[in-house]
N, C-alpha and C. Protein backbone atom coordinates (compact mmCIF):
# COMPACT_ATOMS: atom_id res chain seq x y z
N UNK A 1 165.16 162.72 77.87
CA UNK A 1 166.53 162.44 78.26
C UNK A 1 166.51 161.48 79.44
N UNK A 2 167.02 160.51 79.12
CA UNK A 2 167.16 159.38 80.28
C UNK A 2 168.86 159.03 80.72
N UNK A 3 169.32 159.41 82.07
CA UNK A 3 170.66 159.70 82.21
C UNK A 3 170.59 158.30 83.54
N UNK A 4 171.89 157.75 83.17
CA UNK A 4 172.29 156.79 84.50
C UNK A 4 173.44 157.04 84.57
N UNK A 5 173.68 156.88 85.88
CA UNK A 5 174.75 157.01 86.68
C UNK A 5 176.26 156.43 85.98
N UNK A 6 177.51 156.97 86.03
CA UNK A 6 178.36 156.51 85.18
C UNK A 6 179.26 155.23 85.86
N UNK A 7 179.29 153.76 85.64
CA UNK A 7 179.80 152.94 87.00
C UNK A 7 181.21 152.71 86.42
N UNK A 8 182.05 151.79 86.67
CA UNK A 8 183.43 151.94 86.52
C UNK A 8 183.37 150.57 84.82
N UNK A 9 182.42 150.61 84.87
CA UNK A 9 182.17 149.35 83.58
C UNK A 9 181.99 150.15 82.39
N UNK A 10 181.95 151.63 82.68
CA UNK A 10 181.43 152.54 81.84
C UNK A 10 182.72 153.45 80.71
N UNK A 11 183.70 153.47 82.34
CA UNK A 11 184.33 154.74 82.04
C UNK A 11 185.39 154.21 80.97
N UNK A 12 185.44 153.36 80.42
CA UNK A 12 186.48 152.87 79.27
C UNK A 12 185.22 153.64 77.78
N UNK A 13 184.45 153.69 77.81
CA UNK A 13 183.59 153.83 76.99
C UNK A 13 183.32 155.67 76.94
N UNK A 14 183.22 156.02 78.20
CA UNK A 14 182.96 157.47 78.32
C UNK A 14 184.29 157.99 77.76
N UNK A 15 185.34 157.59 78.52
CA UNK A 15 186.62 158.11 78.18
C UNK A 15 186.40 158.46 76.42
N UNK A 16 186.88 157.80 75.96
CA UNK A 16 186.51 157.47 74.25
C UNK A 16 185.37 158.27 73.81
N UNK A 17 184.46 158.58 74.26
CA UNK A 17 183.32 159.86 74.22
C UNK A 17 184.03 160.84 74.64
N UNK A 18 184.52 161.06 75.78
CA UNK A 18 184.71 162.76 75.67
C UNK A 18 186.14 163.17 74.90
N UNK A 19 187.29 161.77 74.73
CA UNK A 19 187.94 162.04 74.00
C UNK A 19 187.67 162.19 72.55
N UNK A 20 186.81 162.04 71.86
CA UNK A 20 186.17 162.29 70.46
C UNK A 20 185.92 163.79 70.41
N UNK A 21 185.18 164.08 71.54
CA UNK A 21 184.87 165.62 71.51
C UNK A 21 185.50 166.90 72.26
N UNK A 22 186.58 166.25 72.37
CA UNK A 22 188.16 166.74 73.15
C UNK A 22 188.04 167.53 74.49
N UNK A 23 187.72 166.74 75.22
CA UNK A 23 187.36 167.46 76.79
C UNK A 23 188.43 166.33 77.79
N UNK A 24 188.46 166.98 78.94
CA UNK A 24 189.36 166.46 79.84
C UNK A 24 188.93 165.01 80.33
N UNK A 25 189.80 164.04 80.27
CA UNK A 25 189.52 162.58 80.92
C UNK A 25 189.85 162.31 82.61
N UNK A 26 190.92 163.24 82.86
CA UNK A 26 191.57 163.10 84.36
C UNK A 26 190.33 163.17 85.29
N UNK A 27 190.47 161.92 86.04
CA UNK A 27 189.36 161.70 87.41
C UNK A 27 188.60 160.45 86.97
N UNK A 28 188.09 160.83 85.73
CA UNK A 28 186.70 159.93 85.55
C UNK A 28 186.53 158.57 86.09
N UNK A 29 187.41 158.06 86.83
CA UNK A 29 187.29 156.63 87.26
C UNK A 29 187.40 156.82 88.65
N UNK A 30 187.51 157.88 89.44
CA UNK A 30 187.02 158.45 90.64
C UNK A 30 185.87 158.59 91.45
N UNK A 31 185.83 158.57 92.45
CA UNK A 31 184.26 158.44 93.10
C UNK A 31 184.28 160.04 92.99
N UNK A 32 184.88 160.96 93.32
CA UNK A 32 184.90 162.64 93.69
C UNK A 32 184.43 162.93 92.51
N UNK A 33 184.60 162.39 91.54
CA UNK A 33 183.72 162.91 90.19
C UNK A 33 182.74 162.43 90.23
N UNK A 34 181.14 162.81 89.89
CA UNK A 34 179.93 162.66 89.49
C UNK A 34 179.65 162.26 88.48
N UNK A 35 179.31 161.63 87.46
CA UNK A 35 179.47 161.51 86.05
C UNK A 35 178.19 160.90 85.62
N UNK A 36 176.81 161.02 84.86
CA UNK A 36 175.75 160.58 84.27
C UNK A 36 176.37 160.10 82.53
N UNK A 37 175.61 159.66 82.18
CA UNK A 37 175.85 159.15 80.63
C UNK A 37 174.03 159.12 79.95
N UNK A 38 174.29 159.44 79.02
CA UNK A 38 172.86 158.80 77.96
C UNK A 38 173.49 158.07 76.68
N UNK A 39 172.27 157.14 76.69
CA UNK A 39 172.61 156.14 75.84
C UNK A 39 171.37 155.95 74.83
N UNK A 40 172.49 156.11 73.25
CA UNK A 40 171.15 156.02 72.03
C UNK A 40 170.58 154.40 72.85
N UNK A 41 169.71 154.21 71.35
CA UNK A 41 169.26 152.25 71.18
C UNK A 41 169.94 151.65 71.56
N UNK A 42 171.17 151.77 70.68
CA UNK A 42 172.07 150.59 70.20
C UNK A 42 172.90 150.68 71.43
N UNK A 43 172.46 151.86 72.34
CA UNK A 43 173.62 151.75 73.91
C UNK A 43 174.65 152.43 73.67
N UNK A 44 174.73 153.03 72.34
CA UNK A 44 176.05 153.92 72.62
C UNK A 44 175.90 155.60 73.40
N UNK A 45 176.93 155.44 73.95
CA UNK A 45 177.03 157.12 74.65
C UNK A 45 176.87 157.97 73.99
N UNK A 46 175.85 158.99 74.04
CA UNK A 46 175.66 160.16 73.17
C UNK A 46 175.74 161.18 73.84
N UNK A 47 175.73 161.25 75.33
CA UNK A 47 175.86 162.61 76.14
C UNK A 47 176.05 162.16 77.54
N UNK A 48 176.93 163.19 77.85
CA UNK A 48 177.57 163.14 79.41
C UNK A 48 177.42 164.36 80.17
N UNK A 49 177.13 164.12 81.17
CA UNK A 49 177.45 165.25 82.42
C UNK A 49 178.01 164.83 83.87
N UNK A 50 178.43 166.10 84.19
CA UNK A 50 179.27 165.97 85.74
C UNK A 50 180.16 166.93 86.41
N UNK A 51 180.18 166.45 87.13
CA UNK A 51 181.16 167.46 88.20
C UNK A 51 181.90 167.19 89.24
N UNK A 52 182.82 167.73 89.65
CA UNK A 52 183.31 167.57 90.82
C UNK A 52 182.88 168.79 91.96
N UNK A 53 183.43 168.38 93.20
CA UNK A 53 183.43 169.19 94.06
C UNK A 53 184.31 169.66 94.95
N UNK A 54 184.24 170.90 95.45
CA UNK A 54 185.33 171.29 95.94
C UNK A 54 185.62 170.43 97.69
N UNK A 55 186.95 170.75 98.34
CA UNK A 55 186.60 169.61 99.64
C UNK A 55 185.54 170.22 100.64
N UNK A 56 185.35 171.96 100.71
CA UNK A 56 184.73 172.10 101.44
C UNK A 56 183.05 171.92 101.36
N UNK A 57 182.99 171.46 99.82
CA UNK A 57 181.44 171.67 99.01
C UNK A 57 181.14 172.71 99.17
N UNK A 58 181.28 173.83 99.07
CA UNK A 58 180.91 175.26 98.62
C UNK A 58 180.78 175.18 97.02
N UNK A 59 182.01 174.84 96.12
CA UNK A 59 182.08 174.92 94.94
C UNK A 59 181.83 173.97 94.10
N UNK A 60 181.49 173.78 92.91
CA UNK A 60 181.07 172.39 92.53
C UNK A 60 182.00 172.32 90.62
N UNK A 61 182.99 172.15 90.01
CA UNK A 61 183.42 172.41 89.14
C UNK A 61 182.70 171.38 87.86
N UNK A 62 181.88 172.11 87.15
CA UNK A 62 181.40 171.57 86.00
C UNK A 62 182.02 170.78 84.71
N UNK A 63 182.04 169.73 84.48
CA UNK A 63 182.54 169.19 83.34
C UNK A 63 182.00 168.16 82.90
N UNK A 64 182.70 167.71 81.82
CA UNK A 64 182.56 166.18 80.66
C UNK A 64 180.61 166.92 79.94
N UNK A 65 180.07 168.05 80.27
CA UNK A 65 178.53 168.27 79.73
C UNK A 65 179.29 168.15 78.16
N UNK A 66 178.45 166.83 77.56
CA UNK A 66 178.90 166.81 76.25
C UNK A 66 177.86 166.06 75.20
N UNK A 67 177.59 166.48 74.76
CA UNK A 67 176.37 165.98 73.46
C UNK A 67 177.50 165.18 72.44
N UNK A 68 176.87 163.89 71.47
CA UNK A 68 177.55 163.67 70.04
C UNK A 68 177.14 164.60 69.13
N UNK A 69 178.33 164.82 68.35
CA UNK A 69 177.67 165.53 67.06
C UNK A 69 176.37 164.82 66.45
N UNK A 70 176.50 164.51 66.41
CA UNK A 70 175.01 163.79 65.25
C UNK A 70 173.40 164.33 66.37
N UNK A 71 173.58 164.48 67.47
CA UNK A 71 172.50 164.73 68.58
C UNK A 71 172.75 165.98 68.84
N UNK A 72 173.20 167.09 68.52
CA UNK A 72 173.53 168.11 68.75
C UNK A 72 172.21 169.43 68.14
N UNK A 73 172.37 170.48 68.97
CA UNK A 73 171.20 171.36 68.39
C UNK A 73 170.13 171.44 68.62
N UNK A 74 169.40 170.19 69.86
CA UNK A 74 168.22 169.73 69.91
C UNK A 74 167.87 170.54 71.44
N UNK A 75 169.13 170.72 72.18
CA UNK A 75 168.76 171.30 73.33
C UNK A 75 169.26 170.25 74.65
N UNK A 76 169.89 169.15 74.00
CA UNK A 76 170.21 168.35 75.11
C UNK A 76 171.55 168.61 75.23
N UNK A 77 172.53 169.60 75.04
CA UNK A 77 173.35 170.44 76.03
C UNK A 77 172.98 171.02 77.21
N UNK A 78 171.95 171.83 76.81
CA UNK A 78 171.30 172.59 77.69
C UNK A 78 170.48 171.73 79.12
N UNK A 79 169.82 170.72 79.04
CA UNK A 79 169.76 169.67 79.52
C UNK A 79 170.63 169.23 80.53
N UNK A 80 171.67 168.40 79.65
CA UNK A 80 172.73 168.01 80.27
C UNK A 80 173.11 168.92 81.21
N UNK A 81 173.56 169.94 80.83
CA UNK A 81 174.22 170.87 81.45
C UNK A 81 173.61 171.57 82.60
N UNK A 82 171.95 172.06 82.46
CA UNK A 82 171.37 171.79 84.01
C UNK A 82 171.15 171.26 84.95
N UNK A 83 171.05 169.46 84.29
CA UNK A 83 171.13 168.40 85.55
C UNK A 83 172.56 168.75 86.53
N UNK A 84 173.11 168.53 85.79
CA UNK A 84 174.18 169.03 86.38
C UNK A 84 174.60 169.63 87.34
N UNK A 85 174.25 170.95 87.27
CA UNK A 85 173.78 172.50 88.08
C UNK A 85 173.14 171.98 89.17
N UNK A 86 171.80 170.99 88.74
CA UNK A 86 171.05 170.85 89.90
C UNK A 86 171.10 169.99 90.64
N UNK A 87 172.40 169.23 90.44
CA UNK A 87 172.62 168.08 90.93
C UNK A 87 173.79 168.81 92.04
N UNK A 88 174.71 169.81 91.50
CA UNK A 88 175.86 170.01 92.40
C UNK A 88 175.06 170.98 93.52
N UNK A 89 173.76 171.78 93.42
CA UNK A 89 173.30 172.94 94.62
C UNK A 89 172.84 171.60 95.10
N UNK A 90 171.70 170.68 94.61
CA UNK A 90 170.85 169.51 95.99
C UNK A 90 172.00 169.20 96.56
N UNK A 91 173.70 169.22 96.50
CA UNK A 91 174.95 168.42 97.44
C UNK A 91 175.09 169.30 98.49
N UNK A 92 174.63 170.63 98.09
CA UNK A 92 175.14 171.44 98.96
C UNK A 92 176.06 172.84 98.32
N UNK A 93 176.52 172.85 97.12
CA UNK A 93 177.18 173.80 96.66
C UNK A 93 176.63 175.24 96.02
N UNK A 94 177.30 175.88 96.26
CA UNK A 94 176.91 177.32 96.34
C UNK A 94 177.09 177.84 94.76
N UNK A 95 178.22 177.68 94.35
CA UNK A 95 178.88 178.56 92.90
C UNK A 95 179.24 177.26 92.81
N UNK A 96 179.24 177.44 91.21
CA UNK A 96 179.44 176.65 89.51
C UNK A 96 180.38 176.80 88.82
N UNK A 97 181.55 176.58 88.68
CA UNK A 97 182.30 176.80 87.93
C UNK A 97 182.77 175.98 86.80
N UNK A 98 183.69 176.51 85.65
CA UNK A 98 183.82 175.50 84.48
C UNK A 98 185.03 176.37 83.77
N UNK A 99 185.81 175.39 83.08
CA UNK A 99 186.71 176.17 81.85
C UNK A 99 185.78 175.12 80.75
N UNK A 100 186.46 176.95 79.97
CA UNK A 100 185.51 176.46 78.64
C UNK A 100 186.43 177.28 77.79
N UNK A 101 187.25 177.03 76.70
CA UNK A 101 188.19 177.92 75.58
C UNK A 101 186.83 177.88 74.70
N UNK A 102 186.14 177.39 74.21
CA UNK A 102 185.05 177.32 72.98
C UNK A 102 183.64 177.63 73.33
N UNK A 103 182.82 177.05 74.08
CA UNK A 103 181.90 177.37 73.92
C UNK A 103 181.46 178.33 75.62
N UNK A 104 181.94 179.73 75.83
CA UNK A 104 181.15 180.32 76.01
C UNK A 104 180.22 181.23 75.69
N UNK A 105 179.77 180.88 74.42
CA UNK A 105 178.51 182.15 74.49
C UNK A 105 177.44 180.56 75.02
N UNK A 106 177.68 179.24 75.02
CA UNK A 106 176.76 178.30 75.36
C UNK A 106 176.36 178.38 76.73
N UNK A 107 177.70 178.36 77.32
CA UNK A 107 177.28 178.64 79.23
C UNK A 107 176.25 180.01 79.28
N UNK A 108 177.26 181.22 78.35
CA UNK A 108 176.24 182.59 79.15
C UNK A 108 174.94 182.41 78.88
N UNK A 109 173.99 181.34 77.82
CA UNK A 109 173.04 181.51 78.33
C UNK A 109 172.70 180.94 79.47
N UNK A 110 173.41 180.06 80.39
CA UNK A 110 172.70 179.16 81.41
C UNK A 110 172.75 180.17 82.65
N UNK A 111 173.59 181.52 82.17
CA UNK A 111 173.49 182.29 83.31
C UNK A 111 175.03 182.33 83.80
N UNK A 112 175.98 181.79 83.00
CA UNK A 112 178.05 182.02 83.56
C UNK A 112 178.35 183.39 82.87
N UNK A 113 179.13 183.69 83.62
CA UNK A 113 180.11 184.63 83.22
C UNK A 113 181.38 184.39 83.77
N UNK A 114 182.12 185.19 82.57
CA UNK A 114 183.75 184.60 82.57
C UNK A 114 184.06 185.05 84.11
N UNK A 115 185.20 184.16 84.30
CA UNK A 115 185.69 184.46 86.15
C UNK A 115 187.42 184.19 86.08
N UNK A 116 187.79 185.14 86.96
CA UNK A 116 189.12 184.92 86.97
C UNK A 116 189.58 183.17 87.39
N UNK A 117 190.60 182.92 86.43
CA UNK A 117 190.91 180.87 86.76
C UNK A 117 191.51 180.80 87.40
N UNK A 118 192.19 182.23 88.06
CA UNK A 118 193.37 181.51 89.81
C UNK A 118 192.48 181.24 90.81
N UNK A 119 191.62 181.98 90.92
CA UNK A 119 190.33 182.18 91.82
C UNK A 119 189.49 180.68 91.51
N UNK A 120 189.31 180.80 90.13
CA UNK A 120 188.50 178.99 89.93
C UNK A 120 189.53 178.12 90.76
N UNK A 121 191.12 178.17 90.05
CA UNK A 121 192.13 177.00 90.69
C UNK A 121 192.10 176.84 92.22
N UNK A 122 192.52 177.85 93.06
CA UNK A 122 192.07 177.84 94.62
C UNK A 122 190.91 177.80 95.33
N UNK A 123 189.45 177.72 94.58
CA UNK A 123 188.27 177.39 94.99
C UNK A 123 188.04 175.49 95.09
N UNK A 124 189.01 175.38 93.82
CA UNK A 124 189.09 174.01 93.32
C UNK A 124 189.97 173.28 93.13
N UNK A 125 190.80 173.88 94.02
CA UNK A 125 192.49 173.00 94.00
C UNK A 125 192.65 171.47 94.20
N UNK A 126 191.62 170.80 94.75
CA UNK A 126 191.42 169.57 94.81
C UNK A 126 190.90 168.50 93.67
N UNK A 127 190.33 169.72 93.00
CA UNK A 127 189.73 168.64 91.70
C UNK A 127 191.34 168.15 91.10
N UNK A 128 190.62 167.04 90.17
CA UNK A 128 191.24 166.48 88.68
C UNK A 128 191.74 167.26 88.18
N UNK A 129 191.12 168.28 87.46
CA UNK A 129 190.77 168.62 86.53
C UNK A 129 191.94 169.71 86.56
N UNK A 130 191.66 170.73 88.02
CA UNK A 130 192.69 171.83 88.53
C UNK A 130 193.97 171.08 88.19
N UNK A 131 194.19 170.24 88.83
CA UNK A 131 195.30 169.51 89.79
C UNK A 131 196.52 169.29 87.98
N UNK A 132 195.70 168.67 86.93
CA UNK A 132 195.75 168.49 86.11
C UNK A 132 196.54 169.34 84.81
N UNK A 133 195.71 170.43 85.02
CA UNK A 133 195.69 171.59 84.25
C UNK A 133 197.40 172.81 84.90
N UNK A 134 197.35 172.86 86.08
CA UNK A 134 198.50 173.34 86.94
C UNK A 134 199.15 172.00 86.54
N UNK A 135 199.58 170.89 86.64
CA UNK A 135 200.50 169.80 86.17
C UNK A 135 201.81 170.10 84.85
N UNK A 136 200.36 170.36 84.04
CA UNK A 136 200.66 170.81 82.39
C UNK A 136 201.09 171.88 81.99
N UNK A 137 200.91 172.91 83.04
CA UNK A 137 201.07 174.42 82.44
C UNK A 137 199.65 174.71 81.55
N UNK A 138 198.39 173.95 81.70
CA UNK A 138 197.56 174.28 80.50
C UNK A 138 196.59 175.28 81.32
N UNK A 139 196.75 175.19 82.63
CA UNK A 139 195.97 176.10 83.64
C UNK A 139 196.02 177.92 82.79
N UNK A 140 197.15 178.05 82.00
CA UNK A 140 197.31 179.62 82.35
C UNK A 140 196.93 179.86 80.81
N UNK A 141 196.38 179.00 79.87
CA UNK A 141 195.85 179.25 78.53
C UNK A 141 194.05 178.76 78.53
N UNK A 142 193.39 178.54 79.66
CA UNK A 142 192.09 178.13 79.96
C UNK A 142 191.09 179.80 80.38
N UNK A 143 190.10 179.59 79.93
CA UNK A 143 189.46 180.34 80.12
C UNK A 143 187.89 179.52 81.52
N UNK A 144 188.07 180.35 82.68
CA UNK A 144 187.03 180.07 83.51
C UNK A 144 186.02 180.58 83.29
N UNK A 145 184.96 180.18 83.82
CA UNK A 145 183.30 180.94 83.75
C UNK A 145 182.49 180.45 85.35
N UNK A 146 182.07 181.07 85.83
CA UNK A 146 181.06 180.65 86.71
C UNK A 146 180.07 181.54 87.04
N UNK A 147 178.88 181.47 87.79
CA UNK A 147 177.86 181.16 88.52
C UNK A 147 177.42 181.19 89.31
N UNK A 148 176.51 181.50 90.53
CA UNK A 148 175.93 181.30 91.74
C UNK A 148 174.70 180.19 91.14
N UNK A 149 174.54 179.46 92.09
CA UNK A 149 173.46 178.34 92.13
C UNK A 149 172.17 178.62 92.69
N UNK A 150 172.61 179.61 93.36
CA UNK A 150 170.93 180.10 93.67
C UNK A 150 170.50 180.33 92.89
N UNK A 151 170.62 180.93 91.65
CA UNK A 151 170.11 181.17 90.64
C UNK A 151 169.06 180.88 89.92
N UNK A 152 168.07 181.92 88.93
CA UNK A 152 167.13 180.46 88.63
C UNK A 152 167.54 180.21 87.17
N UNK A 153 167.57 179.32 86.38
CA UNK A 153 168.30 178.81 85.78
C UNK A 153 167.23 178.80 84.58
């Protein structure tokens, strides 16, 4: 897995990736978001990861971890989804958090368990993603999950 950094030449392209595999777009052209990409041959996006963080960096809110279907199954979720992890504790953050309506039995193996989402929203009231979700009313049909980062993974 070879991941580079996501630059603003990117995010017209990512967007269109995670909108294929129906995950949230709000932020991505933000510096407060983190965002990696992998790229098949031919340079197209086949997997993303990232996160935001909370203002105090205690919390680090997980998102866009997304494989293409066609690359799927191989373990580069799992991948993705730890750089990730280990990218938001080296900043400084303590707990992991993420909404996920579909795939949590995928997180519980990385070690999440479901967590109350008012508690996610006020850990993370600053993200996109929160900010977003409270906007829409979609905050109160989301399911949270998180994490401690000490963890070993």
């Amino acid at each position: 897995m070879e991941l580079e950094g996501c630059r603003t030449v990117d995010v017209e392209a990512l967007a269109t990736f995670l909108d294929e595999v129906d995950l949230t777009l709000s932020g991505l052209d933000t510096p407060s978001v983190r965002l990696w990409i992998e790229r098949d041959q031919s340079g197209a996006i086949v997997g993303s990861t990232g996160y935001e963080v909370s203002g105090d960096g205690r919390h680090a809110l997980i998102r866009s971890v997304a494989v293409s279907p066609i690359q799927r199954s191989r373990g580069q979720g799992t991948a993705l989804a730890k750089f990730a992890l280990e990218r938001a504790a080296a900043e400084g953050a303590g707990r992991a958090w993420l909404f996920s309506r579909r795939s949590g039995p995928f997180w519980r193996t990385l070690g999440f368990e479901g967590a109350d989402r008012d508690e996610l929203a006020e850990a993370l009231a600053d993200t996109h993603q929160v900010r977003l979700f409270k906007q829409t009313g979609q905050l109160g049909t989301e399911v949270a999950w998180s994490r401690l980062l000490e963890a070993a993974m």
